[in-house]
PDB file of N, CA and C in Angstrom:
ATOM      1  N   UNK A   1      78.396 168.074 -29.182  1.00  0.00           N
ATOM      2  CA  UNK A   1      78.556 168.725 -27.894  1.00  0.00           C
ATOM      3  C   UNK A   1      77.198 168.944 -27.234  1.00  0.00           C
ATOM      4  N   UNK A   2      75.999 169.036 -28.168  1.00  0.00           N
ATOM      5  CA  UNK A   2      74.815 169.579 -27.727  1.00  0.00           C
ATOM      6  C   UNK A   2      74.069 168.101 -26.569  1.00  0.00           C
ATOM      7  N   UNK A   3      74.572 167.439 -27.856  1.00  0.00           N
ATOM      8  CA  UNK A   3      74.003 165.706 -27.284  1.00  0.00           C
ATOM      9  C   UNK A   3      74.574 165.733 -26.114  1.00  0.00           C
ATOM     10  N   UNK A   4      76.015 165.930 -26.001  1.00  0.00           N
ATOM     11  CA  UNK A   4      76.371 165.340 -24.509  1.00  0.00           C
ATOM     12  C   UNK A   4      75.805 166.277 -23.343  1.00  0.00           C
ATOM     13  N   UNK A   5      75.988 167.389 -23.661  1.00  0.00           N
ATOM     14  CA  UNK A   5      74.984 168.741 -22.280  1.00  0.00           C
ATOM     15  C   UNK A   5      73.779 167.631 -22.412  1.00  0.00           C
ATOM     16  N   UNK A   6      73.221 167.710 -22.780  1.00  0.00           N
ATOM     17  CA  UNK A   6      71.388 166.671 -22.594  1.00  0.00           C
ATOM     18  C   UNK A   6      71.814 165.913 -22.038  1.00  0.00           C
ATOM     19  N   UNK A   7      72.565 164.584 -22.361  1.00  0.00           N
ATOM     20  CA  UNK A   7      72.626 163.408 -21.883  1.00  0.00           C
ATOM     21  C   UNK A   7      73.632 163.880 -20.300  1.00  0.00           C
ATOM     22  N   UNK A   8      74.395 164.298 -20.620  1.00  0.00           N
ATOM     23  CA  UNK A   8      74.581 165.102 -18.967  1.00  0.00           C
ATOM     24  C   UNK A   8      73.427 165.594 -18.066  1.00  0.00           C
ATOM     25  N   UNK A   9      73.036 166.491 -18.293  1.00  0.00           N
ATOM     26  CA  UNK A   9      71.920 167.194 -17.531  1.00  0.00           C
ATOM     27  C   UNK A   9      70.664 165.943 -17.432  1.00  0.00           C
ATOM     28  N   UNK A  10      70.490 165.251 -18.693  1.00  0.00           N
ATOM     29  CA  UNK A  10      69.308 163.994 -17.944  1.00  0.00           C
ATOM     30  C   UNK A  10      70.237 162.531 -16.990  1.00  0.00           C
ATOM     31  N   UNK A  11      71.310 162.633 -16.730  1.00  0.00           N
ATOM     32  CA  UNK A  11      71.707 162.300 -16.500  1.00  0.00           C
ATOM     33  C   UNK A  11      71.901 162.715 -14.358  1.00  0.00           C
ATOM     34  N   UNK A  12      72.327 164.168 -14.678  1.00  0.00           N
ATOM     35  CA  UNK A  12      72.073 164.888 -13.233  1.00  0.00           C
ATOM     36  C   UNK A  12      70.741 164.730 -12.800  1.00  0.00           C
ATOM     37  N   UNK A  13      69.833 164.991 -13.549  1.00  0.00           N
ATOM     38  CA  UNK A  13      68.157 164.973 -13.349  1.00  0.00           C
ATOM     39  C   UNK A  13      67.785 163.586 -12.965  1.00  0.00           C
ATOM     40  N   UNK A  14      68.208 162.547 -13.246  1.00  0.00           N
ATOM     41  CA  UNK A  14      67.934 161.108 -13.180  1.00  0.00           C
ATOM     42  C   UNK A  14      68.090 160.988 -11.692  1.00  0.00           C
ATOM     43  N   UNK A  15      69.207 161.367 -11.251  1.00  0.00           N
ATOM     44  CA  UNK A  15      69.909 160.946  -9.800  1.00  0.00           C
ATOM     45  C   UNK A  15      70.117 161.527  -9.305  1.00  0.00           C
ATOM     46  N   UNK A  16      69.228 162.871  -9.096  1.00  0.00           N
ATOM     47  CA  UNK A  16      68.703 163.826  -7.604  1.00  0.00           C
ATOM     48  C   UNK A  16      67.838 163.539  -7.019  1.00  0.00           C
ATOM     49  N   UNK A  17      67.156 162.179  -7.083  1.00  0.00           N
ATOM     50  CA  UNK A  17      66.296 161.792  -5.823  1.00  0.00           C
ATOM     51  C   UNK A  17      67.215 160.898  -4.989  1.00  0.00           C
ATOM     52  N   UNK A  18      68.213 159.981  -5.517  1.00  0.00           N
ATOM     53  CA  UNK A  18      68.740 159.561  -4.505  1.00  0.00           C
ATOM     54  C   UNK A  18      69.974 160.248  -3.488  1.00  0.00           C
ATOM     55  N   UNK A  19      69.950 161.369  -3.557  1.00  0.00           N
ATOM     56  CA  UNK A  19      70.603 162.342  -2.859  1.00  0.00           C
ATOM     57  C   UNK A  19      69.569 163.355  -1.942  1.00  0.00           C
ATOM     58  N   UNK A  20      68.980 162.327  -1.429  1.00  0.00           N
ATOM     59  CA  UNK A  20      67.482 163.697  -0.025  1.00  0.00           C
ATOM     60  C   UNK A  20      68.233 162.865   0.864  1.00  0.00           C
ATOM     61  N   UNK A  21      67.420 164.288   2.417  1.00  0.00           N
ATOM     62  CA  UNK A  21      68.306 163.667   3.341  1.00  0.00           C
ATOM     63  C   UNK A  21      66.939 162.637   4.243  1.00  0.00           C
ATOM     64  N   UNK A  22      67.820 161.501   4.679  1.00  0.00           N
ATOM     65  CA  UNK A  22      66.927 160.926   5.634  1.00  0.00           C
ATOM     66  C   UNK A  22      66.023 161.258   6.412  1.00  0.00           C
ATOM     67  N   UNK A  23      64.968 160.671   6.758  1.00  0.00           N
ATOM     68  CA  UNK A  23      64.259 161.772   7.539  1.00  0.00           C
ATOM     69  C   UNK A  23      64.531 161.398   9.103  1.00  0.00           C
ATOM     70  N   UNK A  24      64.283 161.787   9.762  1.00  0.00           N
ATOM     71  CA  UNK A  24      64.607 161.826  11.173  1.00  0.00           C
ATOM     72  C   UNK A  24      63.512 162.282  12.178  1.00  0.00           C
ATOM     73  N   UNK A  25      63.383 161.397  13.217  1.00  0.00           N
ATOM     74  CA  UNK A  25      64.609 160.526  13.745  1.00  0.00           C
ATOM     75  C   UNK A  25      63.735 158.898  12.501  1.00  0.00           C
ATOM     76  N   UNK A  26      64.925 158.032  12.270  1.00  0.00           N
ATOM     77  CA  UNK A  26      64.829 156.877  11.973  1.00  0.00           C
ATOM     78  C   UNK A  26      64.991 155.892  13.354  1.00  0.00           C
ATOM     79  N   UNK A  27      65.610 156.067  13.891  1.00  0.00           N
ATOM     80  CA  UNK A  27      65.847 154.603  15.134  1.00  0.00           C
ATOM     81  C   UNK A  27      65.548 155.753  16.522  1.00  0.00           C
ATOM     82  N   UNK A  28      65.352 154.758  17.474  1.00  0.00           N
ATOM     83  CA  UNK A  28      64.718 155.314  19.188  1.00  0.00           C
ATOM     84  C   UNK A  28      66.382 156.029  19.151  1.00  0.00           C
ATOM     85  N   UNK A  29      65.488 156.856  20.202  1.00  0.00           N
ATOM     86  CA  UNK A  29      66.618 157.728  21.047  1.00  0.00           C
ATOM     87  C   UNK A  29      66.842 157.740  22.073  1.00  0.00           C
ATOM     88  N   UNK A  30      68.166 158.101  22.125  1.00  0.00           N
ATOM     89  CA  UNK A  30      68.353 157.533  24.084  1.00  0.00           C
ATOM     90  C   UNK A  30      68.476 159.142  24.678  1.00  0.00           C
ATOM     91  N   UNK A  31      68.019 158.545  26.165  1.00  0.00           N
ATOM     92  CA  UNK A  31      67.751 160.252  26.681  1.00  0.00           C
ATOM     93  C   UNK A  31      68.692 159.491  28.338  1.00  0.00           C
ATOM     94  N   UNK A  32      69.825 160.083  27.913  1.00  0.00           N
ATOM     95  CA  UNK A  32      70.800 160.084  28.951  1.00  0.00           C
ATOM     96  C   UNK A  32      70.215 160.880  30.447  1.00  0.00           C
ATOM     97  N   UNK A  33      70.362 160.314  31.937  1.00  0.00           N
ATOM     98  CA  UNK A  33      70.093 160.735  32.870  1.00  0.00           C
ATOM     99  C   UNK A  33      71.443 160.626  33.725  1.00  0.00           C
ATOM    100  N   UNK A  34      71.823 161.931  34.517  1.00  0.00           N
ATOM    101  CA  UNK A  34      73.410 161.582  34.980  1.00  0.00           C
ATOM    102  C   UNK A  34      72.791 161.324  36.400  1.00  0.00           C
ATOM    103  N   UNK A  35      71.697 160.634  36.769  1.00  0.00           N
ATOM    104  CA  UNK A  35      71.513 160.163  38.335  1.00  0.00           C
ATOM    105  C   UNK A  35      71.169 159.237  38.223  1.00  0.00           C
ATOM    106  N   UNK A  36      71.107 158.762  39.315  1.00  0.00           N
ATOM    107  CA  UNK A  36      70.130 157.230  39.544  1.00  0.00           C
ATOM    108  C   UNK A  36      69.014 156.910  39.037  1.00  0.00           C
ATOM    109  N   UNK A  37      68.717 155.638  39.100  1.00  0.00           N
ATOM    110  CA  UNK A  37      66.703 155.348  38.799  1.00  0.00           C
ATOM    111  C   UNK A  37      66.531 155.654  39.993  1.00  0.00           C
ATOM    112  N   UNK A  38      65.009 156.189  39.875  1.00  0.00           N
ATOM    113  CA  UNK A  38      64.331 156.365  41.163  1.00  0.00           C
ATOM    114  C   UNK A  38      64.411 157.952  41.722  1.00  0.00           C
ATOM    115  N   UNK A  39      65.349 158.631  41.452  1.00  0.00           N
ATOM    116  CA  UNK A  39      65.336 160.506  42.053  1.00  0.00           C
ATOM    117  C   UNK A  39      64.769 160.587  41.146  1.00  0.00           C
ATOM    118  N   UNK A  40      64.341 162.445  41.487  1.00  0.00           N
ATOM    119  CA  UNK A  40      63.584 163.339  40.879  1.00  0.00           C
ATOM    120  C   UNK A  40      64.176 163.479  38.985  1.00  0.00           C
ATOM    121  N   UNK A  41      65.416 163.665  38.947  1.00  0.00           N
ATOM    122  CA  UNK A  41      65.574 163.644  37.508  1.00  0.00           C
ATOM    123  C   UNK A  41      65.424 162.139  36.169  1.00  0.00           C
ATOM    124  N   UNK A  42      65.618 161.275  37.580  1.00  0.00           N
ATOM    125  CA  UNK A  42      64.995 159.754  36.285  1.00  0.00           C
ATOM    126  C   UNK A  42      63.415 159.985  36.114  1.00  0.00           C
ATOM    127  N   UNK A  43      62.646 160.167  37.329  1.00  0.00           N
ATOM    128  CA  UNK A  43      61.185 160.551  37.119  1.00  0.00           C
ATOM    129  C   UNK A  43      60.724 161.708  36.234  1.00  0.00           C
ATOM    130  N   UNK A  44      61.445 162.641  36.258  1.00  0.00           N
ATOM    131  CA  UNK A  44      61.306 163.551  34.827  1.00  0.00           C
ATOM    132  C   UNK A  44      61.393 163.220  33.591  1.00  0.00           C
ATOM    133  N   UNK A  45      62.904 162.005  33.813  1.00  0.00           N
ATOM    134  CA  UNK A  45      63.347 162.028  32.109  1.00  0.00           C
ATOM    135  C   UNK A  45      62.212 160.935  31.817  1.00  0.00           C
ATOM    136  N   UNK A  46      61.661 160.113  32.644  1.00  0.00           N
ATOM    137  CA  UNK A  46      60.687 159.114  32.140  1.00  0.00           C
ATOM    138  C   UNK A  46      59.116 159.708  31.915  1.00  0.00           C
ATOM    139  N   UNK A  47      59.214 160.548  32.838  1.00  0.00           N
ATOM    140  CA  UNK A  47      57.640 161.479  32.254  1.00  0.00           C
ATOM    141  C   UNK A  47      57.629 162.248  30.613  1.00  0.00           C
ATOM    142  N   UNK A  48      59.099 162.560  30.388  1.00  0.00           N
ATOM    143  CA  UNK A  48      59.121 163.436  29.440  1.00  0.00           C
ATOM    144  C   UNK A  48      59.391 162.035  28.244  1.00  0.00           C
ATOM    145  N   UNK A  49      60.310 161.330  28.625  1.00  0.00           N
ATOM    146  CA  UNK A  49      60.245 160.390  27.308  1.00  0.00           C
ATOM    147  C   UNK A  49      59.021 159.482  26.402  1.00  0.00           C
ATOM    148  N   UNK A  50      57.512 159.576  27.346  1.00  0.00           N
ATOM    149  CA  UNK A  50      56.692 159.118  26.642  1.00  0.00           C
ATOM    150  C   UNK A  50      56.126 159.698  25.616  1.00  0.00           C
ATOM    151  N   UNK A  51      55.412 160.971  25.783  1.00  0.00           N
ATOM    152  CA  UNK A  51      54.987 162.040  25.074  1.00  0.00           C
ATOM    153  C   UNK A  51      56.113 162.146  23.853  1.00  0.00           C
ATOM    154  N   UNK A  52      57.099 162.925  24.290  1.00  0.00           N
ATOM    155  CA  UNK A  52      57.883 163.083  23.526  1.00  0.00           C
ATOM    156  C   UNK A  52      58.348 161.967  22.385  1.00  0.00           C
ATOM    157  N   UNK A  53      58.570 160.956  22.725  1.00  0.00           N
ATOM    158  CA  UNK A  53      58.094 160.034  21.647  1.00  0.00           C
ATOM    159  C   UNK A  53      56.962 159.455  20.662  1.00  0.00           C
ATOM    160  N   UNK A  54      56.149 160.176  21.696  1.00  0.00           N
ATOM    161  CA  UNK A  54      54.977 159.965  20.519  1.00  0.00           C
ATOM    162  C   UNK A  54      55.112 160.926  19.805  1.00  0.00           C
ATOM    163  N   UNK A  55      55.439 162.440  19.723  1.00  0.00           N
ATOM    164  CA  UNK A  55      55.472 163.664  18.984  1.00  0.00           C
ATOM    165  C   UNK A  55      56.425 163.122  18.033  1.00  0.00           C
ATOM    166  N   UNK A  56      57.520 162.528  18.645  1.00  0.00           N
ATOM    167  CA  UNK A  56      58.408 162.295  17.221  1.00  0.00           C
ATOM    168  C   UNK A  56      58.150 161.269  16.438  1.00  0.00           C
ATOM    169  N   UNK A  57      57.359 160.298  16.882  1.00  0.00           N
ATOM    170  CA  UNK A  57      57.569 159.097  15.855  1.00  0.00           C
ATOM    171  C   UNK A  57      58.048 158.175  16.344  1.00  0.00           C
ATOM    172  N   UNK A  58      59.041 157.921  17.849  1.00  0.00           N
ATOM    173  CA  UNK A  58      59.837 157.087  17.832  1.00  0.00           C
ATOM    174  C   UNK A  58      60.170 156.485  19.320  1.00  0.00           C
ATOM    175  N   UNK A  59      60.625 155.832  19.802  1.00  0.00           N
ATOM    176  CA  UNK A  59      60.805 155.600  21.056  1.00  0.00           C
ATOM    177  C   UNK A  59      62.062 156.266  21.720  1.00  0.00           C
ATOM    178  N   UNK A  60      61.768 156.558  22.986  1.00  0.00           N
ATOM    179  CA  UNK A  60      62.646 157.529  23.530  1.00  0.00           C
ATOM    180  C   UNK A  60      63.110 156.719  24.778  1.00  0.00           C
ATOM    181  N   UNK A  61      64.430 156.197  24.705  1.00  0.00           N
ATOM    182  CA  UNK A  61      65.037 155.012  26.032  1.00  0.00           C
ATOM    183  C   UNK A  61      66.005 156.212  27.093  1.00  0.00           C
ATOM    184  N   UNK A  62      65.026 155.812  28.121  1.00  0.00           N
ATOM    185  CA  UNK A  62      66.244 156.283  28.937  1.00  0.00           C
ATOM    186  C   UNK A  62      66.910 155.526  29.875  1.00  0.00           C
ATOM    187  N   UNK A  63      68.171 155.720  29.983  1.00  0.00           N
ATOM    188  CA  UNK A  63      69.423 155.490  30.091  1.00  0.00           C
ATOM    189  C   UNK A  63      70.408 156.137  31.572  1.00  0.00           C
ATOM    190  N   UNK A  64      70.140 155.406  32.685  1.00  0.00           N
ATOM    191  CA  UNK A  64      70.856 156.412  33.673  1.00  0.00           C
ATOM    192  C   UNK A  64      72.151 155.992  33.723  1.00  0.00           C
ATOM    193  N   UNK A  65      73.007 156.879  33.776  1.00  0.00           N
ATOM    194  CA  UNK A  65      74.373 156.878  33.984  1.00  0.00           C
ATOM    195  C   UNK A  65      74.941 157.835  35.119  1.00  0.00           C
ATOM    196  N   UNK A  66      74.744 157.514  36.491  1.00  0.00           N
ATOM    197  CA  UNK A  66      75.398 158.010  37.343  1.00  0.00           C
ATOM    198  C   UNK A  66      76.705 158.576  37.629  1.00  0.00           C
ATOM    199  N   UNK A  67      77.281 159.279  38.440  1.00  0.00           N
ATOM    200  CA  UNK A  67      78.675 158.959  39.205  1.00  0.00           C
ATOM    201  C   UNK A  67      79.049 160.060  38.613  1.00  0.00           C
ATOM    202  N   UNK A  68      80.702 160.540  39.045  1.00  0.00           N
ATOM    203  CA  UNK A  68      81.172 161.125  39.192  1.00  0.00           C
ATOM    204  C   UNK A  68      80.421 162.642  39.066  1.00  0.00           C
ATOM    205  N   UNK A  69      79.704 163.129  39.945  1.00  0.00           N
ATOM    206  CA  UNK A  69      78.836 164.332  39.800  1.00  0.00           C
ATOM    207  C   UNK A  69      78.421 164.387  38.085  1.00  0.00           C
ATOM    208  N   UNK A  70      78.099 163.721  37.225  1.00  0.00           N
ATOM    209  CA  UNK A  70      77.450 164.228  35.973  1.00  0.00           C
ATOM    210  C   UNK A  70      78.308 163.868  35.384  1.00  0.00           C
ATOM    211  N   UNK A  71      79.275 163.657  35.478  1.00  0.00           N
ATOM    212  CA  UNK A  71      80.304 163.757  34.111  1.00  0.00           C
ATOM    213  C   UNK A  71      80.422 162.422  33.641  1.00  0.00           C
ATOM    214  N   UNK A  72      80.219 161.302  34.086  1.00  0.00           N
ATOM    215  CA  UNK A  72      80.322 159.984  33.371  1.00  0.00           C
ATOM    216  C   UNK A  72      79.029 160.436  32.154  1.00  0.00           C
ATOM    217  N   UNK A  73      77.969 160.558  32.630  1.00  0.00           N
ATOM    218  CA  UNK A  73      76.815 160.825  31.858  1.00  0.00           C
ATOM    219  C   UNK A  73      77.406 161.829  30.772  1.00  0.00           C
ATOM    220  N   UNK A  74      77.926 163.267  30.911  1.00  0.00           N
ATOM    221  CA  UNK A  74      78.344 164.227  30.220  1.00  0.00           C
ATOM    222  C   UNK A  74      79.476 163.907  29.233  1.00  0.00           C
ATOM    223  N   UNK A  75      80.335 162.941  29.928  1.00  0.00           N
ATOM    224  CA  UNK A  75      81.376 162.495  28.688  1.00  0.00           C
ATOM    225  C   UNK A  75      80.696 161.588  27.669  1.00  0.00           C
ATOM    226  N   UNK A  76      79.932 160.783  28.209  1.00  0.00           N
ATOM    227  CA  UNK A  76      79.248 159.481  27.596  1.00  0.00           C
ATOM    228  C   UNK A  76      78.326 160.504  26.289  1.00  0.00           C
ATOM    229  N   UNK A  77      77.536 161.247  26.378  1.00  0.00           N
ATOM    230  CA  UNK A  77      76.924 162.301  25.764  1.00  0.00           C
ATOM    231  C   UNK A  77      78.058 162.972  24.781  1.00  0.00           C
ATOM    232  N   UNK A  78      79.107 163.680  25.479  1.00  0.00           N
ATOM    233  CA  UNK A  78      79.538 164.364  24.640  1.00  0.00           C
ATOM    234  C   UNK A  78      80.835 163.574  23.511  1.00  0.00           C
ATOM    235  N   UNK A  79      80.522 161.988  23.874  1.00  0.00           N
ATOM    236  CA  UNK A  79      81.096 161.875  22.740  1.00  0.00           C
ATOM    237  C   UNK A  79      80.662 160.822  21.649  1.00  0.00           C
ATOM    238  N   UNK A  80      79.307 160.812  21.901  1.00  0.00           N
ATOM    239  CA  UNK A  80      78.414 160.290  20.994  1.00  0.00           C
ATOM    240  C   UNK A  80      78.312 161.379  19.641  1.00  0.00           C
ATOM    241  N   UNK A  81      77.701 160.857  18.424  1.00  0.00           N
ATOM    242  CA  UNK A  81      77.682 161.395  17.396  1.00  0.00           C
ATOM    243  C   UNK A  81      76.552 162.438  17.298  1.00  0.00           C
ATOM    244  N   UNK A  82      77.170 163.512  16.905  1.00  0.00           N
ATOM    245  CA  UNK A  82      76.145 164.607  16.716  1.00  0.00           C
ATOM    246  C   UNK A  82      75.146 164.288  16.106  1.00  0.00           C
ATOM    247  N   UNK A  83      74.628 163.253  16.192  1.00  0.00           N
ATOM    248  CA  UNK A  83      73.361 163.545  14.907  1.00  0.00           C
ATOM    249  C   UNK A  83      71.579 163.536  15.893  1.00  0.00           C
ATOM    250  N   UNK A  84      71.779 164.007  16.949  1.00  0.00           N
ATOM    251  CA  UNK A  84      70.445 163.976  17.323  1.00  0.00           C
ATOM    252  C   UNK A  84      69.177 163.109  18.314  1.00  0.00           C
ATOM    253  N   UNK A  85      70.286 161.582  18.517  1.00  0.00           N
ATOM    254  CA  UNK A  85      69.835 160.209  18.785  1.00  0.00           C
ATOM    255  C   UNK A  85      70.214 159.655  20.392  1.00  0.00           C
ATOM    256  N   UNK A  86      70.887 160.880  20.838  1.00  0.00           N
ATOM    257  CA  UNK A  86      71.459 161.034  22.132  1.00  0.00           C
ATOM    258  C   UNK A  86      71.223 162.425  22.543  1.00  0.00           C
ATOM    259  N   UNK A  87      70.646 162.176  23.802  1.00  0.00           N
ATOM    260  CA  UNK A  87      69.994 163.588  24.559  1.00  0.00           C
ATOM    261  C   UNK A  87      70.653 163.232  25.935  1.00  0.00           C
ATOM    262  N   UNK A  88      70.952 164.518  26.721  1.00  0.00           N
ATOM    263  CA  UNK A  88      70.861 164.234  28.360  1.00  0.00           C
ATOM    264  C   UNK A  88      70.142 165.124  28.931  1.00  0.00           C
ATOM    265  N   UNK A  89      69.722 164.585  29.919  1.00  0.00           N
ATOM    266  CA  UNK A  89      68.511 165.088  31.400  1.00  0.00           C
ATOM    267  C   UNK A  89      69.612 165.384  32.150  1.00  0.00           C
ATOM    268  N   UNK A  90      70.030 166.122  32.715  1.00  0.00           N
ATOM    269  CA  UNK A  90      70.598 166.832  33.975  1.00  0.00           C
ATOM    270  C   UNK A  90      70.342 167.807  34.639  1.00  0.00           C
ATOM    271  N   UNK A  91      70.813 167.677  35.676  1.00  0.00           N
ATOM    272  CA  UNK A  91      70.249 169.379  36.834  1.00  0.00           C
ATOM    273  C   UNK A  91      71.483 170.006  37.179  1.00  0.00           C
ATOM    274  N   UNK A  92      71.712 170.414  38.369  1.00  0.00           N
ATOM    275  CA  UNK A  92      72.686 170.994  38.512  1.00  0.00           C
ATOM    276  C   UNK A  92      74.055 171.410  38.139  1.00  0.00           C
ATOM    277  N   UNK A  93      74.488 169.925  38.441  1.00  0.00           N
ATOM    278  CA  UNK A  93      75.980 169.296  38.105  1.00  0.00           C
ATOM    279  C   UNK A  93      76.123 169.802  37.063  1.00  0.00           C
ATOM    280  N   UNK A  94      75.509 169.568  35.759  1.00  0.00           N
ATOM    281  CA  UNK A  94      76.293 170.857  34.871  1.00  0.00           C
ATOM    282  C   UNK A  94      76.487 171.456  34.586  1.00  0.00           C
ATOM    283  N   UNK A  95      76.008 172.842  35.279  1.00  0.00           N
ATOM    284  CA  UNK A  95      76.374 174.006  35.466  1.00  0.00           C
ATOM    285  C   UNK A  95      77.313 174.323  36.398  1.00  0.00           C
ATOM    286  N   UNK A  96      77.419 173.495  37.576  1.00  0.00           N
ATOM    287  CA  UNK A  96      78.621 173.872  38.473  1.00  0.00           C
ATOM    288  C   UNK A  96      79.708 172.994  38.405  1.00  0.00           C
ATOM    289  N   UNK A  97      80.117 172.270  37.425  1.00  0.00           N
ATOM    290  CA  UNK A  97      81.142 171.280  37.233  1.00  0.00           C
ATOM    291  C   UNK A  97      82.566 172.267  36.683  1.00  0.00           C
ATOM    292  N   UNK A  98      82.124 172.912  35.894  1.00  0.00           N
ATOM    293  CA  UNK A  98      83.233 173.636  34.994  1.00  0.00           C
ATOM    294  C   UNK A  98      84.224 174.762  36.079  1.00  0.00           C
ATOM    295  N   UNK A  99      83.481 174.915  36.830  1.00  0.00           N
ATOM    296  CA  UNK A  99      83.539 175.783  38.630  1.00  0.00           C
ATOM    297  C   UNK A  99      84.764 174.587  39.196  1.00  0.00           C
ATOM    298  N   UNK A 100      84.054 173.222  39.516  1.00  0.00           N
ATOM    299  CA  UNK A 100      84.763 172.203  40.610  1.00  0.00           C
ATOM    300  C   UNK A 100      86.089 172.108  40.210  1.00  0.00           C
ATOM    301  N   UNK A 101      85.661 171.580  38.526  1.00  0.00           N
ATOM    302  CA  UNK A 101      86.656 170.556  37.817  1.00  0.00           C
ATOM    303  C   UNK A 101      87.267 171.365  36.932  1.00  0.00           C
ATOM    304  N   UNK A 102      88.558 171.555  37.180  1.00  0.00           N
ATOM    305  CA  UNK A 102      89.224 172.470  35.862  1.00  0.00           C
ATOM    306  C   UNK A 102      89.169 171.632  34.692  1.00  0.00           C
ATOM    307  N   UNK A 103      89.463 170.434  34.860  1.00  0.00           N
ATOM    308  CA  UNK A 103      90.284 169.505  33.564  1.00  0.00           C
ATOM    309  C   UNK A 103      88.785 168.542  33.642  1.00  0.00           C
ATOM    310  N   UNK A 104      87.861 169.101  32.735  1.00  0.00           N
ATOM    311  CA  UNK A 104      86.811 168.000  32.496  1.00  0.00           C
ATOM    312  C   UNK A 104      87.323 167.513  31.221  1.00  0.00           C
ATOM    313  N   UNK A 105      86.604 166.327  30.773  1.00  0.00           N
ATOM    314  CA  UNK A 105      86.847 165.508  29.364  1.00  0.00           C
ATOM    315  C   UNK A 105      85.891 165.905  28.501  1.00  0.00           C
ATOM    316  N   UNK A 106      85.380 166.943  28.810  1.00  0.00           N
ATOM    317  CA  UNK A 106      84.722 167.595  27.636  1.00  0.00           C
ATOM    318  C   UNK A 106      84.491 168.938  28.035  1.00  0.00           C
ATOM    319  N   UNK A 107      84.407 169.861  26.894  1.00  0.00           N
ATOM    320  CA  UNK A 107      83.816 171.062  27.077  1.00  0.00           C
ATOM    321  C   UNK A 107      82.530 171.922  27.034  1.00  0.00           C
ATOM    322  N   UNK A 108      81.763 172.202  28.362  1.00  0.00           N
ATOM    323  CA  UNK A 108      80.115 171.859  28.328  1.00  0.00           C
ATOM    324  C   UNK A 108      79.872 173.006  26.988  1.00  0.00           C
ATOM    325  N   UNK A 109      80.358 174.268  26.847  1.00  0.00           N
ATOM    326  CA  UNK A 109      80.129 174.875  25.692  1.00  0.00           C
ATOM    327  C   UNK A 109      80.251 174.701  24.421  1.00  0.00           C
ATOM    328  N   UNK A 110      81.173 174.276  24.718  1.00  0.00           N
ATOM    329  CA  UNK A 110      81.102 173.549  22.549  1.00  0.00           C
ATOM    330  C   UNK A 110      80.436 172.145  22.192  1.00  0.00           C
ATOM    331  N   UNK A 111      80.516 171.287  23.181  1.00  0.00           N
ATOM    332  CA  UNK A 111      80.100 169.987  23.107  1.00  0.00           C
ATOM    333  C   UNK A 111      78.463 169.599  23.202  1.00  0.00           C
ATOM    334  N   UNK A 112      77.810 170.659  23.688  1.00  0.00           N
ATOM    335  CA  UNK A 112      76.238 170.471  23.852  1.00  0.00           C
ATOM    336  C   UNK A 112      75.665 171.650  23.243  1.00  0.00           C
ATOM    337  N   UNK A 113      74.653 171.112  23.132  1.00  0.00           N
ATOM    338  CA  UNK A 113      73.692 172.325  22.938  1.00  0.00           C
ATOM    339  C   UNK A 113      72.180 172.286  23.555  1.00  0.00           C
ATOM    340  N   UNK A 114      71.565 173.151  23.987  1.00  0.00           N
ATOM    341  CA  UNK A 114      70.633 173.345  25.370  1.00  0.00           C
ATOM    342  C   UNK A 114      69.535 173.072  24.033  1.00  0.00           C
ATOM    343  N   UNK A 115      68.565 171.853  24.435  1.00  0.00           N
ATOM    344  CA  UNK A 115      67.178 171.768  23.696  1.00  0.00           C
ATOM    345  C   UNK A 115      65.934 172.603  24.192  1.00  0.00           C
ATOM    346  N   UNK A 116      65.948 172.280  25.533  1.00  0.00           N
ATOM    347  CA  UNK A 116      64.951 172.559  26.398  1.00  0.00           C
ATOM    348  C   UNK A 116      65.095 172.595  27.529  1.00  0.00           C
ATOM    349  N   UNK A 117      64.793 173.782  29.129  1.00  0.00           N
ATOM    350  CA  UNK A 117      64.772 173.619  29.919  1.00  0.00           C
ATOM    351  C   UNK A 117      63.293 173.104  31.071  1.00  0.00           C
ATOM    352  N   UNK A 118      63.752 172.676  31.342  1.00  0.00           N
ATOM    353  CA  UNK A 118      63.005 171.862  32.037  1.00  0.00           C
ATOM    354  C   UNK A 118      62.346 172.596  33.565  1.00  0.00           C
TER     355      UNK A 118
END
């Protein structure tokens, strides 16, 4: 019984390094813009995506997705995978959408979370 606890436990001990977590970010990140190229918020998200990629390590793509006041951008965002690799740049529109639009396709409170204001 003694043998097998050892050979168990060197056994657990053997193969707790391949259980760490990835480090992050591994691949570029996209930094969602819900306006056009060319306004004031693509010129932000492109001022902010250089730097900011160099701080992380990684390249930072941005991505405009116009139309429907924010929410193509906001759905497109909110139903990408939580893990960090998808950001959005927005102004207004999403704070006064939940006001316009009763029935949005996502819910700005549970579905995002605020990194930084701008």
């Amino acid at each position: 019984m003694k043998s097998f606890v050892k050979t168990l436990l060197v056994a657990l001990l053997a193969t707790t390094g391949l259980a760490h977590a990835q480090e992050w970010p591994s691949r570029p990140i996209s930094l969602i813009v819900s306006y056009p190229p060319g306004g004031t918020a693509d010129l932000m998200a492109r001022t902010v995506a250089t730097p900011l990629g160099k701080l992380l390590g990684t390249s930072v793509v941005v991505e405009n997705k116009p139309g429907a006041s924010g929410q193509i951008a906001a759905s497109y965002v909110a139903k990408a995978n939580a893990d960090g690799y998808t950001l959005m740049l927005d102004a207004s529109s999403y704070s006064v959408n939940p006001s316009l639009f009763p029935k949005l396709p996502y819910d700005p409170n549970k579905d995002f979370k605020t990194l930084a204001v701008l």
